[in-house]
Protein backbone atom coordinates (compact mmCIF):
# COMPACT_ATOMS: atom_id res chain seq x y z
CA UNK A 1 0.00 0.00 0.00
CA UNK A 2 2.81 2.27 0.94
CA UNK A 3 4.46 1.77 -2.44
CA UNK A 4 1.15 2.22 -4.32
CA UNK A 5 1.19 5.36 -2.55
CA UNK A 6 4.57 6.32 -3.20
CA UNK A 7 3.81 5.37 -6.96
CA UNK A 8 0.46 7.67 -6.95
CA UNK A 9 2.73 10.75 -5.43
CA UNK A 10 5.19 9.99 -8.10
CA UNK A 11 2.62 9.92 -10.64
CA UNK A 12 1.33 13.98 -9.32
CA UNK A 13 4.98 15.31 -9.37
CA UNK A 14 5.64 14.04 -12.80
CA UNK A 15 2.34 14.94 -14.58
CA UNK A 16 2.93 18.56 -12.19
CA UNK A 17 6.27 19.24 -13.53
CA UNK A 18 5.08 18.35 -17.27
CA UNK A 19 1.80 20.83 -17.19
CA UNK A 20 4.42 23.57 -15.44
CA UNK A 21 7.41 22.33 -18.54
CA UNK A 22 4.69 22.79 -21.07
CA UNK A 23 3.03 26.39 -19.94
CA UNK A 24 6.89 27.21 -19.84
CA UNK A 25 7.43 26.52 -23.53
CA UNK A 26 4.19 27.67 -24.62
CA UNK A 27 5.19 31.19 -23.18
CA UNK A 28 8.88 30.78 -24.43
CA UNK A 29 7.31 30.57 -28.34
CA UNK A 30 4.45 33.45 -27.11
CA UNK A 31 7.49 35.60 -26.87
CA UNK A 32 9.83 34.38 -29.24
CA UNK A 33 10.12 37.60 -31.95
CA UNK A 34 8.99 35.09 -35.55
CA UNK A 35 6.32 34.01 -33.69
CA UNK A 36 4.96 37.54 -33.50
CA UNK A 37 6.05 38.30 -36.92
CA UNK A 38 4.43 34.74 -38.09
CA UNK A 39 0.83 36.03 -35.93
CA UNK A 40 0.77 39.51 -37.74
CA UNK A 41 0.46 38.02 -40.92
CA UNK A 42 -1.88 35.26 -39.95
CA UNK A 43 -4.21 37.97 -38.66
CA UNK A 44 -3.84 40.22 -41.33
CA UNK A 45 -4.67 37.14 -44.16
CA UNK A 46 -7.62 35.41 -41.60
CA UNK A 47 -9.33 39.65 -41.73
CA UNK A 48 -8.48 39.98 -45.09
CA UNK A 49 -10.38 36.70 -46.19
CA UNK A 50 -13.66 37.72 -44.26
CA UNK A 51 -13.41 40.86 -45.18
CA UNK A 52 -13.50 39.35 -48.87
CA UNK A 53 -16.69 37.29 -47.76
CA UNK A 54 -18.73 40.21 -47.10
CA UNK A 55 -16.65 43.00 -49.04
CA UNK A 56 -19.75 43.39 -51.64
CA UNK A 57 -22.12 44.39 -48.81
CA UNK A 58 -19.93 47.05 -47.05
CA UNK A 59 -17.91 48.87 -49.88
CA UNK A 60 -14.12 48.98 -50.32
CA UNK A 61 -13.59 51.63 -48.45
CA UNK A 62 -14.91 50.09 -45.15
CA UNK A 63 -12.46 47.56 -45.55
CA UNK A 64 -9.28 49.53 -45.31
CA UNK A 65 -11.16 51.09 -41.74
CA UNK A 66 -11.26 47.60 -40.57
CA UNK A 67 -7.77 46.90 -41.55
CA UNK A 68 -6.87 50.24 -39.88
CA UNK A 69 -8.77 49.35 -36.16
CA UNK A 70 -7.30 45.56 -36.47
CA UNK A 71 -3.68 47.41 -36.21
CA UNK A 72 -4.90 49.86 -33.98
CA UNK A 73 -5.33 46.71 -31.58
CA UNK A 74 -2.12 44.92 -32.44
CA UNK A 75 -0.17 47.08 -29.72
CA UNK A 76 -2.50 45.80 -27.08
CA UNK A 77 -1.42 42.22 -27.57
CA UNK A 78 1.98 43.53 -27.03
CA UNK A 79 3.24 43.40 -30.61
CA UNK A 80 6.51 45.48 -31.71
CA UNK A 81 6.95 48.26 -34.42
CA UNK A 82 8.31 45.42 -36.55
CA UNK A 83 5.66 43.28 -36.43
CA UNK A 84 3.26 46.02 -36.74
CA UNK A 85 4.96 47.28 -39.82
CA UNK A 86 4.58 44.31 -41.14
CA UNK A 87 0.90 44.15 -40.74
CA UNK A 88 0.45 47.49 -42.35
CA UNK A 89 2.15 46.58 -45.56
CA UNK A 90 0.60 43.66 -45.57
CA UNK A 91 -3.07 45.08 -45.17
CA UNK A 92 -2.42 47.51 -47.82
CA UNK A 93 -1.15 45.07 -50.22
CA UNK A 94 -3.80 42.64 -49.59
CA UNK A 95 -6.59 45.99 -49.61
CA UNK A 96 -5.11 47.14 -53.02
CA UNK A 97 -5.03 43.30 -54.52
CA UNK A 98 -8.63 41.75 -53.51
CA UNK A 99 -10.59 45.05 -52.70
CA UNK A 100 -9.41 48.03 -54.60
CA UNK A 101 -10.54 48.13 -58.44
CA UNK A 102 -9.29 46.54 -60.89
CA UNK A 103 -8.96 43.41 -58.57
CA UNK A 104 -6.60 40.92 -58.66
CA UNK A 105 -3.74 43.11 -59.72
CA UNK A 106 -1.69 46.03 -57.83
CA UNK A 107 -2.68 48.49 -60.31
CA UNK A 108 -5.14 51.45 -59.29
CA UNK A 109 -7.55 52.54 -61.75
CA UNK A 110 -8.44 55.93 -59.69
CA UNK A 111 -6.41 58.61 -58.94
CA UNK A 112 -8.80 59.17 -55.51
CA UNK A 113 -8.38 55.46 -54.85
CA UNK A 114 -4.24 55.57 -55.04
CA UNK A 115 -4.45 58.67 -53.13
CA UNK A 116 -7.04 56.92 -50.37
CA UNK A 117 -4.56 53.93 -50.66
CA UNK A 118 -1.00 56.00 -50.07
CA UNK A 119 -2.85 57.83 -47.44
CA UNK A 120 -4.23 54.67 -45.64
CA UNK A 121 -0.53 53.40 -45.68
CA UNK A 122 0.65 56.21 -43.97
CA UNK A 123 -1.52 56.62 -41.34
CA UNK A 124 -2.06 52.83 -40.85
CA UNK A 125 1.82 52.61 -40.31
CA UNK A 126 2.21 55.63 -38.12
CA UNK A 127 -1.23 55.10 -36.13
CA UNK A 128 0.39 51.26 -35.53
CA UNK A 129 3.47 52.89 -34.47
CA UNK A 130 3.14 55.58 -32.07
CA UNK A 131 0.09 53.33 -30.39
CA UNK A 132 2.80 50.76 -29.57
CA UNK A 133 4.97 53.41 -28.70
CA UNK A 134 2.60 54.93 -26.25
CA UNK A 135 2.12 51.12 -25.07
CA UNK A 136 5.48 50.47 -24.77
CA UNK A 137 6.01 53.65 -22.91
CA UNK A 138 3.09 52.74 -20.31
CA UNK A 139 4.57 49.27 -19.82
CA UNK A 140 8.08 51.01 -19.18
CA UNK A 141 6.15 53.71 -16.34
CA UNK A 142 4.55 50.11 -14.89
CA UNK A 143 7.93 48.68 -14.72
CA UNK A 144 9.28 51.60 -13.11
CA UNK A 145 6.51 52.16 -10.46
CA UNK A 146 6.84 48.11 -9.49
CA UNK A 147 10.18 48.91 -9.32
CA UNK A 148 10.20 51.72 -7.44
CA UNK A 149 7.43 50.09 -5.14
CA UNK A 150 9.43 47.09 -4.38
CA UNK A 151 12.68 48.73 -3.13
CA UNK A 152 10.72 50.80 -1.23
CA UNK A 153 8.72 47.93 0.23
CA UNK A 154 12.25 46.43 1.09
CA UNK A 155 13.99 49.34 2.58
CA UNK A 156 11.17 50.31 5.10
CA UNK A 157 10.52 46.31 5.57
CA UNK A 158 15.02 46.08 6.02
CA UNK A 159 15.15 49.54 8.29
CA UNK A 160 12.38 47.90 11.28
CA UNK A 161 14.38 44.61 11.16
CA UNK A 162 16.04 44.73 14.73
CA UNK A 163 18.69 41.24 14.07
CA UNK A 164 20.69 39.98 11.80
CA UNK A 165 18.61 37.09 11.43
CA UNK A 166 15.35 39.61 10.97
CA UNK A 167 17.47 41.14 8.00
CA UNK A 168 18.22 37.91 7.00
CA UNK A 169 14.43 36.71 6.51
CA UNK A 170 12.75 40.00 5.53
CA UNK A 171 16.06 39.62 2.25
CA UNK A 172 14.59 36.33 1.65
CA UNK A 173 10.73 36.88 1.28
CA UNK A 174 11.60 39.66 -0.60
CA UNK A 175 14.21 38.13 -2.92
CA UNK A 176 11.53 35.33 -3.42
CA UNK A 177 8.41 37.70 -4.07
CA UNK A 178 9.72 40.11 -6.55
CA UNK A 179 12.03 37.42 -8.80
CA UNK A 180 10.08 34.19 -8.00
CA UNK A 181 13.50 32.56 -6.54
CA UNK A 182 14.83 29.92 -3.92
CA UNK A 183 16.81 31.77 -2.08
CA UNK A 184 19.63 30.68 0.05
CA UNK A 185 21.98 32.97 2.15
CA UNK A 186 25.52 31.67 3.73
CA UNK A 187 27.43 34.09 5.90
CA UNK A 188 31.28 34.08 6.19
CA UNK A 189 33.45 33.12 8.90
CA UNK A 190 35.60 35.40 7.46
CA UNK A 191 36.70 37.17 4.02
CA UNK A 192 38.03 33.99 2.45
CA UNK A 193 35.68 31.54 4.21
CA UNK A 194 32.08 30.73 4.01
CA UNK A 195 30.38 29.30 6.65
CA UNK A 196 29.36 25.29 6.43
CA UNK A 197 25.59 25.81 7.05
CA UNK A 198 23.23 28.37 5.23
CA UNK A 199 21.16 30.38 7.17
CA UNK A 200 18.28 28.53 8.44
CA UNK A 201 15.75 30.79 7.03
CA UNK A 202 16.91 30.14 3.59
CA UNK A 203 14.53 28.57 1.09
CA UNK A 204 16.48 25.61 -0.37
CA UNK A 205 19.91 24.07 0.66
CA UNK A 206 22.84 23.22 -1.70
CA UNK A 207 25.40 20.55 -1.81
CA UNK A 208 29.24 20.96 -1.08
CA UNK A 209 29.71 21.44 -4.73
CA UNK A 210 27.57 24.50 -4.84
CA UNK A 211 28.87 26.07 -1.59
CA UNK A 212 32.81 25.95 -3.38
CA UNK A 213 30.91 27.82 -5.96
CA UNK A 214 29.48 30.42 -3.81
CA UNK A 215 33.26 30.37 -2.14
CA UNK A 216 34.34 31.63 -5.76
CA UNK A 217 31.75 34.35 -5.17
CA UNK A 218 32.90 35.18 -1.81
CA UNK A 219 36.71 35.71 -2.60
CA UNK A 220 36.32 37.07 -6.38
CA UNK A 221 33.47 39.96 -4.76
CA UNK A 222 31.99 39.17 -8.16
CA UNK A 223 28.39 37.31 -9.13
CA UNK A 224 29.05 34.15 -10.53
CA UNK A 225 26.62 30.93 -11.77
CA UNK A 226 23.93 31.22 -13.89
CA UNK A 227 23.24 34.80 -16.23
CA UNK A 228 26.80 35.45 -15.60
CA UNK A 229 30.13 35.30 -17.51
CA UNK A 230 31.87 33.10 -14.45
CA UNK A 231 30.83 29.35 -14.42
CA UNK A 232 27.47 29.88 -16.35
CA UNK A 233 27.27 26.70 -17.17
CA UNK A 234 27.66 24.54 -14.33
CA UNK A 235 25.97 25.70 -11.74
CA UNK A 236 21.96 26.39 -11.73
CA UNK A 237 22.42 29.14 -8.83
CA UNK A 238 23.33 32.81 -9.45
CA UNK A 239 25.47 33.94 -6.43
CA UNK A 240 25.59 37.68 -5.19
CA UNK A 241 28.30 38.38 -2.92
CA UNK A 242 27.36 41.03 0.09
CA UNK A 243 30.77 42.46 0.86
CA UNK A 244 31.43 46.47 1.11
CA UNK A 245 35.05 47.92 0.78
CA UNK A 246 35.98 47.13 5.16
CA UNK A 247 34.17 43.27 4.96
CA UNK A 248 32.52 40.49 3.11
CA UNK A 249 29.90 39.27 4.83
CA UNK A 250 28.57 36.40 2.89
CA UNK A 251 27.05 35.04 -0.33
CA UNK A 252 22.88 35.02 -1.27
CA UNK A 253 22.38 32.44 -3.81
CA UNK A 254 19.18 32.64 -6.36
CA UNK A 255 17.54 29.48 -7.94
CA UNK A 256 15.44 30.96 -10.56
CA UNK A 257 12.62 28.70 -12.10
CA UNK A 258 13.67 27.07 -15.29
CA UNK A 259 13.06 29.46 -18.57
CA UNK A 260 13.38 32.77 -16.32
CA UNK A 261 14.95 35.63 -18.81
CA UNK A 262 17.47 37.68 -17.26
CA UNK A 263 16.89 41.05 -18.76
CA UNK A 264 18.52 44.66 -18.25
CA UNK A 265 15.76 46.22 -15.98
CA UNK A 266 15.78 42.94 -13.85
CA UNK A 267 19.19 42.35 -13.43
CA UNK A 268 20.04 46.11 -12.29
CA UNK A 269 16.63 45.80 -9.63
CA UNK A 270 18.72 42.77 -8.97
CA UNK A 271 21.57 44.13 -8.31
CA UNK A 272 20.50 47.34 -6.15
CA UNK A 273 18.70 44.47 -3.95
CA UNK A 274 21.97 43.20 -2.84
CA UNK A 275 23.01 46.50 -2.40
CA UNK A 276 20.67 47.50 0.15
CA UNK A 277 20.65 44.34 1.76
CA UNK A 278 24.61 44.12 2.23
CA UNK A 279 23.90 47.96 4.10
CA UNK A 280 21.57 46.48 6.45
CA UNK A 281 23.25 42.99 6.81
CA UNK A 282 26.90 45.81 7.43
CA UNK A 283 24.20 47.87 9.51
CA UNK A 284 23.65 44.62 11.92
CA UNK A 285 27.13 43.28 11.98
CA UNK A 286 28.42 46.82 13.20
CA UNK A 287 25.49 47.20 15.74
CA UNK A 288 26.73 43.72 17.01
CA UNK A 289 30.69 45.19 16.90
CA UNK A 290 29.29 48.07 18.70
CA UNK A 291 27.62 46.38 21.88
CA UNK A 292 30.63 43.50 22.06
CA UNK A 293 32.74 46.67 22.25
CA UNK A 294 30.73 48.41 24.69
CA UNK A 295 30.04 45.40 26.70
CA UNK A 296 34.10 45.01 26.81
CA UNK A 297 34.27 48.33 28.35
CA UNK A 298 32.08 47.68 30.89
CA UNK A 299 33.22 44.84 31.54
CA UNK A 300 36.79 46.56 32.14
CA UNK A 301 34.62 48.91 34.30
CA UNK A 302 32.92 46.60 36.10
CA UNK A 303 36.10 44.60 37.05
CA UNK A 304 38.03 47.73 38.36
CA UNK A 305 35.31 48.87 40.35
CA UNK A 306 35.38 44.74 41.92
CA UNK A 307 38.80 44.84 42.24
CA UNK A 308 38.48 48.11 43.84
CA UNK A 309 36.24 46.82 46.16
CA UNK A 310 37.64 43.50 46.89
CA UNK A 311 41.27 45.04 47.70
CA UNK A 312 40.09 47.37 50.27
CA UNK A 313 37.63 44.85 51.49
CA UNK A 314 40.28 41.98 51.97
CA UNK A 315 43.14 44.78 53.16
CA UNK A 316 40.89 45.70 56.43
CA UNK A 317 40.52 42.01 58.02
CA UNK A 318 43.69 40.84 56.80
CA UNK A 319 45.64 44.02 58.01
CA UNK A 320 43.92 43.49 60.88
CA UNK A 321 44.80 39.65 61.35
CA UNK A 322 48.35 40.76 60.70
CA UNK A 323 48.51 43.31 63.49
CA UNK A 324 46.80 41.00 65.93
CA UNK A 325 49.19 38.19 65.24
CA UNK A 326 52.48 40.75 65.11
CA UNK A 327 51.36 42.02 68.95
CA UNK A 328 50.93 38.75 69.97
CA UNK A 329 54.31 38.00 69.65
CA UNK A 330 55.11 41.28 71.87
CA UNK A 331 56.89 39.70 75.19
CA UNK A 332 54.84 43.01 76.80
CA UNK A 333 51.77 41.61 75.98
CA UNK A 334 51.92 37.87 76.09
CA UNK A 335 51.76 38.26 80.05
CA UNK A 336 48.31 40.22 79.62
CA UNK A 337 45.50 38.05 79.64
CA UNK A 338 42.79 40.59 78.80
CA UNK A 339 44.58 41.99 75.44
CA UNK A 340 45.30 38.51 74.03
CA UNK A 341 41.22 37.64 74.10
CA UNK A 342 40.76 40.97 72.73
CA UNK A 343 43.65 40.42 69.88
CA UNK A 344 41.82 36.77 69.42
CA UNK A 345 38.59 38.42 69.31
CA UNK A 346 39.28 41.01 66.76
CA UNK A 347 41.20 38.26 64.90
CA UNK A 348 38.53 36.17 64.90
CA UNK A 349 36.04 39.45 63.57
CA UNK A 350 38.72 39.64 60.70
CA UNK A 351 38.59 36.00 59.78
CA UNK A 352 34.43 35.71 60.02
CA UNK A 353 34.39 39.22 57.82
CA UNK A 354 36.85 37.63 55.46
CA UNK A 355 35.05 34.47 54.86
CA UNK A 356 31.73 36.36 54.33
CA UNK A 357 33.58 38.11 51.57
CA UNK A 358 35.07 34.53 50.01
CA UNK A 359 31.51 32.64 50.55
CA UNK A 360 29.87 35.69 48.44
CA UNK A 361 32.43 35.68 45.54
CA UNK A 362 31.71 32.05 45.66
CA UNK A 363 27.50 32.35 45.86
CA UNK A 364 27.81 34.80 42.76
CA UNK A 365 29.72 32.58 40.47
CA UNK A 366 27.33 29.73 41.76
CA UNK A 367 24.32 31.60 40.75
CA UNK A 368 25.39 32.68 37.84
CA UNK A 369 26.36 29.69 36.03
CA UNK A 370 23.35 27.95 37.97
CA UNK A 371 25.14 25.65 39.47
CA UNK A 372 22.78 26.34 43.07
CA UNK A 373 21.21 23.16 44.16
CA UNK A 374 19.27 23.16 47.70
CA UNK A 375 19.22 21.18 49.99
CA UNK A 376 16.04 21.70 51.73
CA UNK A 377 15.13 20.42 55.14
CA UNK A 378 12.08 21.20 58.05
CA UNK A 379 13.88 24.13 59.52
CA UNK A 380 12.13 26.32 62.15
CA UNK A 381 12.03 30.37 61.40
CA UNK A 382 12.28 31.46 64.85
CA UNK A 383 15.88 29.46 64.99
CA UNK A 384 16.90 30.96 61.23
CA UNK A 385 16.29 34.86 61.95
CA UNK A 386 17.72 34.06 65.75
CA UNK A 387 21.28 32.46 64.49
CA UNK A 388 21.28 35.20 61.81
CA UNK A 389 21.30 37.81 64.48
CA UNK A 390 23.33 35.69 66.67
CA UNK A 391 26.16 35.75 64.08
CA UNK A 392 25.77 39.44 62.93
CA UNK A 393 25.61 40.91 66.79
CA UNK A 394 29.30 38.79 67.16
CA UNK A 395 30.89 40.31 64.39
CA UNK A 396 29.25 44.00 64.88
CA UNK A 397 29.39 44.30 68.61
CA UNK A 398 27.86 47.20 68.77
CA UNK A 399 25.10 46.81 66.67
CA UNK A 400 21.36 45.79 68.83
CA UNK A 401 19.10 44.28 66.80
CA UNK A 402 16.09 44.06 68.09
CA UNK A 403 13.92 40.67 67.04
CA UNK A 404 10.24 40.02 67.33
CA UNK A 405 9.29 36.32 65.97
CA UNK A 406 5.73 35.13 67.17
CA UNK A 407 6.48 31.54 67.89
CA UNK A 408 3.38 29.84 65.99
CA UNK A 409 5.63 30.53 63.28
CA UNK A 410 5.76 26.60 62.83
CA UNK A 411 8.46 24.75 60.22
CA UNK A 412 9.33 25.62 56.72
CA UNK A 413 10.66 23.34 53.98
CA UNK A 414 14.62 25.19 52.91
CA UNK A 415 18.03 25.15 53.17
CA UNK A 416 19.01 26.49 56.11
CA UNK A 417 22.35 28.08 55.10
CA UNK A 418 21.09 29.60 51.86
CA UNK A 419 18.48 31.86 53.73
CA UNK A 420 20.68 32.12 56.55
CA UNK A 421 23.07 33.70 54.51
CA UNK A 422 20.62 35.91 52.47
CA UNK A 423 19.39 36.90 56.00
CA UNK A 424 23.11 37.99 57.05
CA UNK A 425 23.46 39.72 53.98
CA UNK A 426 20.01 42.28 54.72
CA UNK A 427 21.67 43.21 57.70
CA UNK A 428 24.88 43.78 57.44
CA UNK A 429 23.51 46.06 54.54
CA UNK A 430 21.25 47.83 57.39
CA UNK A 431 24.06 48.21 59.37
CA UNK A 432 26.91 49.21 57.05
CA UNK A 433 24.72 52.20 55.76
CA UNK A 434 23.15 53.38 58.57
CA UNK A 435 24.97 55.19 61.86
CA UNK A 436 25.45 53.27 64.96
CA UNK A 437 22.52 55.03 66.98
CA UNK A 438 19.90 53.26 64.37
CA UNK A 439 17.54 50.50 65.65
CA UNK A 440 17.54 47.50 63.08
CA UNK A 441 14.28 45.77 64.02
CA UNK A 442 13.36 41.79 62.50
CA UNK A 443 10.03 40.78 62.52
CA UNK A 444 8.32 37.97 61.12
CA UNK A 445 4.63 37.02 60.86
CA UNK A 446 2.38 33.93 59.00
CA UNK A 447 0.11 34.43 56.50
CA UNK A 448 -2.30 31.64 55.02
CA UNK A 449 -0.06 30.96 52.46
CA UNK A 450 3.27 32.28 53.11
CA UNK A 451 5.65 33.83 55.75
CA UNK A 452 6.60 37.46 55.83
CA UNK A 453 10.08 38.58 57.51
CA UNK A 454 10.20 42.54 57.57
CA UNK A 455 14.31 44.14 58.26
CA UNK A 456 13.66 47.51 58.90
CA UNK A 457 15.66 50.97 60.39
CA UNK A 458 15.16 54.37 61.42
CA UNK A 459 18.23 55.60 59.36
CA UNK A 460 18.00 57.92 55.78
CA UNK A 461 16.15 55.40 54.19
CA UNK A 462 16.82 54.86 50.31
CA UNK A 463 16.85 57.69 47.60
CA UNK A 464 13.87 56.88 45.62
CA UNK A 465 15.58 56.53 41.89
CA UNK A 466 18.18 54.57 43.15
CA UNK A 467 15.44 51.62 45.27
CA UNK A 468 15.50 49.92 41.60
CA UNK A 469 18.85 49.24 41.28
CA UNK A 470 19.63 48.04 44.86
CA UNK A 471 19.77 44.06 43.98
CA UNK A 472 22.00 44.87 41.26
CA UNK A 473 25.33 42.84 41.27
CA UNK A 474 27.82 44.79 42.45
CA UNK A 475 26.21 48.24 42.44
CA UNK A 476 26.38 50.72 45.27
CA UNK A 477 24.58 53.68 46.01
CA UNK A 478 26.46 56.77 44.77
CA UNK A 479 28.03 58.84 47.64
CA UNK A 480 28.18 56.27 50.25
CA UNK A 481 31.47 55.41 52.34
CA UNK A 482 34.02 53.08 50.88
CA UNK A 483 33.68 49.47 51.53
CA UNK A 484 31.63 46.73 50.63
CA UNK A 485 31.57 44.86 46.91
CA UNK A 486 27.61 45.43 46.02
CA UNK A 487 26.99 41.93 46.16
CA UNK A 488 25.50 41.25 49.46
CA UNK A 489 22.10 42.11 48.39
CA UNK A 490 21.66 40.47 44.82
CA UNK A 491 23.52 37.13 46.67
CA UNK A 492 20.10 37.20 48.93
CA UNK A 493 17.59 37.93 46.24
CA UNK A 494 18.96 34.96 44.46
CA UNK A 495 19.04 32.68 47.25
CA UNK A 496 15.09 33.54 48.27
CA UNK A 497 13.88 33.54 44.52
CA UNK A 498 15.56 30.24 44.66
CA UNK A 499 13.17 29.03 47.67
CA UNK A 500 10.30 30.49 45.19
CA UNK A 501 9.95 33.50 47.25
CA UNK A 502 10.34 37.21 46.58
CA UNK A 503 12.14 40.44 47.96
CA UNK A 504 11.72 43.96 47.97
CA UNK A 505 13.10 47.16 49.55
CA UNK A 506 11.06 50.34 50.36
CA UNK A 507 11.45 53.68 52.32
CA UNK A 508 9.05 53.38 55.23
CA UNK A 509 6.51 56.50 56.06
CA UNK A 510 7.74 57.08 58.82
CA UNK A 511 11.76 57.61 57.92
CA UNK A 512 14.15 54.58 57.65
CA UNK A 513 14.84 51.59 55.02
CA UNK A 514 12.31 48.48 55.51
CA UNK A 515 13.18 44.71 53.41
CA UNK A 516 10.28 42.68 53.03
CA UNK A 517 11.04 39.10 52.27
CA UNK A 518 7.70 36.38 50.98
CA UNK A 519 8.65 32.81 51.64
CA UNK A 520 5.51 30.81 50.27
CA UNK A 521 5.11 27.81 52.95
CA UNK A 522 4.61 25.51 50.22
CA UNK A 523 8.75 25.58 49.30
């Protein structure tokens, strides 16, 4: 059944392609010059011989104003001057032969009748003339307005595309539209190599032996293939190549359908096609050069300002490590009990400030290259804000925080350290930007479906045109002291929109900064 099937589609193509051969050919002879010649004389001799059927009952001279309308009408079918001469002498002959007395001879008896005859010739040939003319001349304006209408169409259509592969497809439909081509586009790796793959929006694919001729395109900058003077002959594909004088960018290759004419008008609309598509293909590839360049720079920018931050963030605890550790070895103060737990202690500040900035460096990279994976257990919230506090109020001794937790909080569903650490993170913001008098309050409260933790202060609060860009990685608000690598808060907003929950920051009414964290109890 499958084969029968096969055989039936077979069967379609074949009798397809033969019906689309034939109309082909049938227009190929339509257009052929002898055939109009050969169809101006037939039409003159098939009037000519009615005209002699019913010549007795209308008069000679009615006959030559038929012959005169019939090549009145010849331009319309879209016959040339030389056919249309043609048809003129012709009529007059056969109108002085058959019609004009004596009959059957070229000889005029009349001297009205040769004068009606020389005139009809005149005005039969000129009338034939300047109506094809003025045909012609329409046909030309046509041309021109479909012209003019179709690289309009594609400039405005080329200007809104936003991507190179937008450019890419509006070329394409166009390409196809206006010269009823297969289209296929292959950009270069560079000016003396194509890429292996076409675009994927292209219309048809070709074989290695085709893309070495579109290569010859590429590195000659010339059109070769078909209606060309390089490799005509082998290859069914004409191929434009889209370079300017800095770059070639590639090769578009036209299948035309078999018996397409290449002619003047439609090669040069041709042509300026590929030139306004290499502009906006150039226009893309610079736009491209432009943000890789600009993203360079800020990358440059943005790694300054990090190692800006990172150097006087890691030259505070470890100067300070250093100077605990050199008095330490001070015979003075080795006997002094009291100063080496304070040395330890401020040590011991150091080291916990130095690992908070390591463990964030590390939480960045992991969330940017998604490489977080939790590791969620029942955890109460009471115990995660507490031990957040706990560890802050150590390493900022004197910073109060002051904590209210209702205690039908019940369990959540995380992981512990991730939240723990976005928790850390909120206030050692609070407390790095606000002045040691501020109260840094932590509440938390249950709502049917979620748990809300509010970190708030009494401090300056937030300018409001900056609150957008606060979970930004490594941005700090402009004007504030030194210290600190912007990271702190877009580590936390990652780790809670991890847990499915959200953050936000806000000035509160009454004066101060307030965080308000959404942990759905669903996690």
């Amino acid at each position: 059944m499958e084969t029968l099937n096969k055989k039936n589609e077979s069967g379609e193509l074949n009798i397809e392609t033969a019906t689309k051969n034939f109309k082909l050919y049938i227009r190929k002879i339509w257009n052929a010059s002898i055939t109009k010649y050969f169809l101006a004389a037939l039409i003159i001799l098939i009037s000519g011989l009615f005209l002699y059927l019913i010549h007795l009952h209308i008069g000679y001279q009615s006959v030559s104003l038929v012959f005169l309308f019939i090549i009145s009408l010849l331009p319309l079918l879209n016959f040339k001057p030389g056919p249309i001469f043609l048809a003129a002498v012709m009529s007059a002959l056969v109108w002085n032969f058959f019609f004009i007395p004596p009959y059957y001879t070229f000889r005029i008896g009349k001297v009205e009748d040769t004068m009606m005859f020389l005139m009809y010739f005149v005005i039969a040939t000129v009338s034939g003339l300047l109506i094809s003319r003025i045909h012609t001349q329409r046909s030309l304006i046509n041309q021109r307005e479909r012209r003019t209408s179709a690289l309009y169409n594609l400039t405005r259509d080329l200007s809104s595309s936003k991507s190179l592969d937008e450019v890419t497809a509006c070329a394409l439909e166009h390409l196809k539209s206006t010269f009823h081509a297969e289209v296929v586009f292959i950009y270069a790796d560079n000016d003396k190599s194509l890429k292996h793959m076409a675009h994927p929006s292209s219309t048809i694919s070709i074989d290695d032996a085709e893309r070495n001729i579109a290569q010859i395109a590429l590195l000659s900058s010339e059109k070769v293939g078909k209606f060309t003077h390089n490799v005509s002959s082998i290859s069914p594909f004409t191929y434009f190549p889209l370079y300017t004088k800095s770059r070639k960018y590639g090769v578009a290759g036209l299948l035309f359908p078999e018996g397409y004419t290449m002619d003047s008008e439609v090669e040069s609309l041709l042509d300026t096609f590929i030139v306004l598509i290499t502009a906006a293909v150039e226009r893309e590839y610079l736009t491209e050069l432009a943000k890789n360049n600009l993203m360079i720079a800020e990358s440059e920018k943005l790694y300054k300002t990090l190692f800006d931050s990172i150097s006087h963030e890691l030259k505070t605890p470890i100067t300070t490590i250093i100077g605990a550790i050199s008095s330490l070895k001070d015979e003075r103060i080795n006997g002094n009990r009291n100063i080496i737990l304070q040395l330890i202690d401020e040590a011991g500040i150091a080291s916990e400030r130095l690992k908070r900035l390591v463990e964030n460096l590390l939480d960045i990279t992991r969330l940017e290259r998604g490489n977080l994976k939790l590791k969620k257990e029942w955890h109460s919230i009471s115990d995660l804000l507490n031990s957040s506090i706990s560890r802050v109020e150590t390493e900022n001794r004197k910073s109060k925080i002051n904590c209210d937790v209702n205690d039908d909080l019940g369990m959540l569903y995380f992981d512990y350290p991730l939240l723990e650490q976005a928790i850390i993170n909120i206030l050692h913001n609070s407390i790095e930007y606000t002045s040691p008098e501020c109260q840094i309050d932590v509440a938390a409260k249950r709502k049917s479906d979620s748990i809300i933790i509010t970190i708030s202060d009494n401090g300056n609060g937030f300018p409001e045109h900056e609150i957008k860009n606060l979970f930004t990685k490594f941005y700090r608000i402009p004007g504030t002291k030194a210290g600190g690598t912007g990271l702190g808060l877009s580590i936390a907003k990652g780790f809670i929109e991890a847990h499915g929950g959200s953050i936000k920051a806000q000035n509160r009414p009454g004066g101060g900064a307030e965080f308000i964290i959404l942990l759905p109890i669903n996690l």
